[in-house]
Protein backbone atom coordinates (compact mmCIF):
# COMPACT_ATOMS: atom_id res chain seq x y z
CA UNK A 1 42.97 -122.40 216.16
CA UNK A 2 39.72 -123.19 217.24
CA UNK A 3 40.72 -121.64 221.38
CA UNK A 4 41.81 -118.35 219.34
CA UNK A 5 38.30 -118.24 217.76
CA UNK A 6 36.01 -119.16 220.34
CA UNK A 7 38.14 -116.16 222.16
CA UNK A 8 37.03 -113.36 219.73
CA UNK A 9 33.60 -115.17 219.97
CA UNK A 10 33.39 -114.32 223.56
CA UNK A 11 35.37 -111.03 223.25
CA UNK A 12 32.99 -110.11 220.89
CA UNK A 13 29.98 -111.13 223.10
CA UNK A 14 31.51 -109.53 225.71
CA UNK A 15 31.75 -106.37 224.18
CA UNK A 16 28.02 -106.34 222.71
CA UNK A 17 26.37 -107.28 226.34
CA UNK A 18 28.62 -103.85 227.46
CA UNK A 19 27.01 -101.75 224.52
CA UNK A 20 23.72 -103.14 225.44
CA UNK A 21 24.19 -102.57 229.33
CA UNK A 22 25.79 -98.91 228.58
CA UNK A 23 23.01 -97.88 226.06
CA UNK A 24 20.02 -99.33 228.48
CA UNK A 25 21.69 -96.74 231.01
CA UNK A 26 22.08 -93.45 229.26
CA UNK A 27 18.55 -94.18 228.23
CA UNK A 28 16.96 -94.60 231.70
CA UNK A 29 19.32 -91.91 232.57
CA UNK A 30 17.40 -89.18 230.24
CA UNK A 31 15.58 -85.95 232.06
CA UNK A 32 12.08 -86.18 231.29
CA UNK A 33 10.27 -83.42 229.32
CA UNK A 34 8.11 -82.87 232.49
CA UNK A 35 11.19 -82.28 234.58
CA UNK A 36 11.92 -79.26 232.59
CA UNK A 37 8.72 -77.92 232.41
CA UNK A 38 8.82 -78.43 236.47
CA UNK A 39 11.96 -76.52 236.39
CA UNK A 40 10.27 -73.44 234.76
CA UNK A 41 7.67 -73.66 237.01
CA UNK A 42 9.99 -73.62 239.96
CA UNK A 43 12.26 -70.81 238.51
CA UNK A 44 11.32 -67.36 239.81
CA UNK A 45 9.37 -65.19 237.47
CA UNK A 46 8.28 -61.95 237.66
CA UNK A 47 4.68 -59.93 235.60
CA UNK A 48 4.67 -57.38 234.06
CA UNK A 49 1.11 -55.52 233.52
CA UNK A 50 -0.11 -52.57 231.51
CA UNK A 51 -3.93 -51.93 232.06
CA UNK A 52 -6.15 -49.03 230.58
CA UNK A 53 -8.35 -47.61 232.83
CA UNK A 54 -10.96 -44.97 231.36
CA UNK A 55 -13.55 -43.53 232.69
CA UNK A 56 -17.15 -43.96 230.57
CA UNK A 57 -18.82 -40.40 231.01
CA UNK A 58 -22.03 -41.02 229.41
CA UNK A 59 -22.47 -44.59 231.68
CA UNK A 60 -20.93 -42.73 234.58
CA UNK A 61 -18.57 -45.85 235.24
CA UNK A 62 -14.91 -46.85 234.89
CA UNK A 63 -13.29 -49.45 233.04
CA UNK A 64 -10.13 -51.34 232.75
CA UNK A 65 -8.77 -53.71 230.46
CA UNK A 66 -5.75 -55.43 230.31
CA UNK A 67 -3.29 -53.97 227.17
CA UNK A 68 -0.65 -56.00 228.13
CA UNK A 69 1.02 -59.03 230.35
CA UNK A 70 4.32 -60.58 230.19
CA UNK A 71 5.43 -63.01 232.54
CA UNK A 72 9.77 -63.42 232.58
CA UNK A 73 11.93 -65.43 234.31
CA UNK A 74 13.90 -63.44 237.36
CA UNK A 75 13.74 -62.26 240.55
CA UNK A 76 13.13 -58.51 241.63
CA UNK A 77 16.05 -57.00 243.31
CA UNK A 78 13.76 -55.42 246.31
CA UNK A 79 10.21 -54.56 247.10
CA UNK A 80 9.59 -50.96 246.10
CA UNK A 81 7.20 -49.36 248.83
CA UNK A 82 4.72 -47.25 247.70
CA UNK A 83 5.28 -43.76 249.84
CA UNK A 84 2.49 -41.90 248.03
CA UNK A 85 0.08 -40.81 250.23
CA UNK A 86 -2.97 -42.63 249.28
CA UNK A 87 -5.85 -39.72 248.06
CA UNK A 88 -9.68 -40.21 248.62
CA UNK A 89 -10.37 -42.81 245.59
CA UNK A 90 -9.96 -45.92 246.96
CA UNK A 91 -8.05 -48.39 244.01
CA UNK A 92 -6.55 -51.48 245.24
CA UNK A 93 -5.08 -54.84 243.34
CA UNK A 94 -5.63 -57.78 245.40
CA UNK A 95 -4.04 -61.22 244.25
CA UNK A 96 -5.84 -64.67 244.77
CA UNK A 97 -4.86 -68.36 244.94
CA UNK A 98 -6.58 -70.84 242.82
CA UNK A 99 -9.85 -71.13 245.04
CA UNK A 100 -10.21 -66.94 244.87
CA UNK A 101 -9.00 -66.39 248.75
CA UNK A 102 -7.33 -63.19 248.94
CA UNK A 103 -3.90 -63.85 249.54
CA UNK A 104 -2.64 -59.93 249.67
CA UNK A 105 -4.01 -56.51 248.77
CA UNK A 106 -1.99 -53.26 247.90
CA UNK A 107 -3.81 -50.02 247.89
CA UNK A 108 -2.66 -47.58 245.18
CA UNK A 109 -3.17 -44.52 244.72
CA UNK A 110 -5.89 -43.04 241.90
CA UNK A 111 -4.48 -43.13 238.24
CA UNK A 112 -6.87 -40.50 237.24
CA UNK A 113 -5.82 -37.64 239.49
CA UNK A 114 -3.13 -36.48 239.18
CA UNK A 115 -1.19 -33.69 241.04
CA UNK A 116 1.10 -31.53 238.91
CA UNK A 117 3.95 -28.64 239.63
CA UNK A 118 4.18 -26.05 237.02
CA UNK A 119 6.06 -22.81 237.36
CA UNK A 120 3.63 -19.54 237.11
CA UNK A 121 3.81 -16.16 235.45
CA UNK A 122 5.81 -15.03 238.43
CA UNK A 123 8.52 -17.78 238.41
CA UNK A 124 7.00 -19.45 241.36
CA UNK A 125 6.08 -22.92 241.62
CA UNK A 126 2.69 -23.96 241.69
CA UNK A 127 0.85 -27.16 241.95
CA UNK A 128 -2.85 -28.35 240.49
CA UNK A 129 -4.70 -31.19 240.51
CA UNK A 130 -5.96 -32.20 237.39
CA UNK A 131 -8.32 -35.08 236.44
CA UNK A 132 -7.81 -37.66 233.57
CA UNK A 133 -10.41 -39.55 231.49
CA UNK A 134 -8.00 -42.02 230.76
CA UNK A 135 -4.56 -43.46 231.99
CA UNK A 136 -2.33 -46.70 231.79
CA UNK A 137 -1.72 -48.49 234.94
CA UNK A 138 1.82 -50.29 235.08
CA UNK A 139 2.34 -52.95 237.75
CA UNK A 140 5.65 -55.49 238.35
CA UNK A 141 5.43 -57.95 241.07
CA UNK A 142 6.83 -61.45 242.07
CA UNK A 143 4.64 -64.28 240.87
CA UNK A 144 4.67 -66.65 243.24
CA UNK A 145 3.44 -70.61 242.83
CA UNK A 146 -0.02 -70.07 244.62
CA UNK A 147 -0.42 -67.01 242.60
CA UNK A 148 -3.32 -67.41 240.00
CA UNK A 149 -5.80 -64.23 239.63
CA UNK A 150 -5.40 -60.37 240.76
CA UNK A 151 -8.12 -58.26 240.14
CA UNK A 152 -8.28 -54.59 240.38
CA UNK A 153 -10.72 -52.37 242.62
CA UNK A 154 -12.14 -49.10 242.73
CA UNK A 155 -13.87 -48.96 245.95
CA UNK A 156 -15.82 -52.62 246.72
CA UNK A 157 -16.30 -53.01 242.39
CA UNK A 158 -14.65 -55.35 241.12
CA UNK A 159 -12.84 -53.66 237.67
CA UNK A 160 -11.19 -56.32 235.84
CA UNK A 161 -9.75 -60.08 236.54
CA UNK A 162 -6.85 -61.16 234.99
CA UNK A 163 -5.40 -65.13 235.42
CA UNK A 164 -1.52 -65.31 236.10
CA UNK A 165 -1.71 -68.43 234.74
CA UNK A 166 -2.57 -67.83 231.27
């Protein structure tokens, strides 16, 4: 009698150390909260941006600010080239690592001009250029990791800064 119980006392020991031993492993064995957040970090994203850009006639200057930024996970399907040919204004974006070293620039053209096609009295078609006092600026690109600042340009002034990373 006392073999049969000293038996269960082992079994029973047995089977406790084996919780233990099973329970110490799941737990080392649980992703880290900062191995997700690297995850999202490493997951391609792409920005969305909506800026106003106005001009200020009694100043004589122009001015942007940002209206909008959204930053989603995904990757862009292609590059879209910009086939516009690029009118007298110059307006550039230019995006920046952490240090503010240029790492690319894209010239655009002028949000403010704008070339229209209307049909005239006579049923033919007719273009004008008109000029705005105010327009939206939409922009999409590929954030990349050493992404952290682009900043928009009319000619060598700076117009506005805006941090990816934010």
């Amino acid at each position: 009698m006392i073999k049969y119980g000293m038996i269960i006392v082992v079994i029973f020991i047995t089977i406790l150390i084996s919780i233990m031993v099973f329970m110490s492993y799941m737990e080392s064995n649980q992703p880290d909260v900062s191995d997700f957040s690297n995850e999202e970090n490493s997951s391609p994203k792409i920005v969305f941006l909506d800026c106003s850009l106005t001009f200020d006639s009694v100043r004589q200057e122009y001015n942007m600010s940002l209206v909008s930024k959204k930053i989603v996970e995904g990757k862009m399907k292609s590059e879209t080239i910009n086939m516009e040919q690029q009118d007298k204004e110059s307006f550039s974006y230019r995006i920046m690592n952490q240090k503010s070293q240029l790492i690319s620039q894209t010239d655009l053209s002028w949000p403010l001009d704008r070339n229209i096609e209307y049909v005239d009295d006579q049923g033919y078609l007719q273009r004008k250029d008109i000029h705005l006092d105010s327009a939206n600026v939409f922009l999409r690109f590929q954030l990349m990791p050493e992404m952290y600042y682009l900043a928009f340009y009319k000619q060598d002034r700076q117009l506005i800064i805006i941090d990816l990373k934010k």
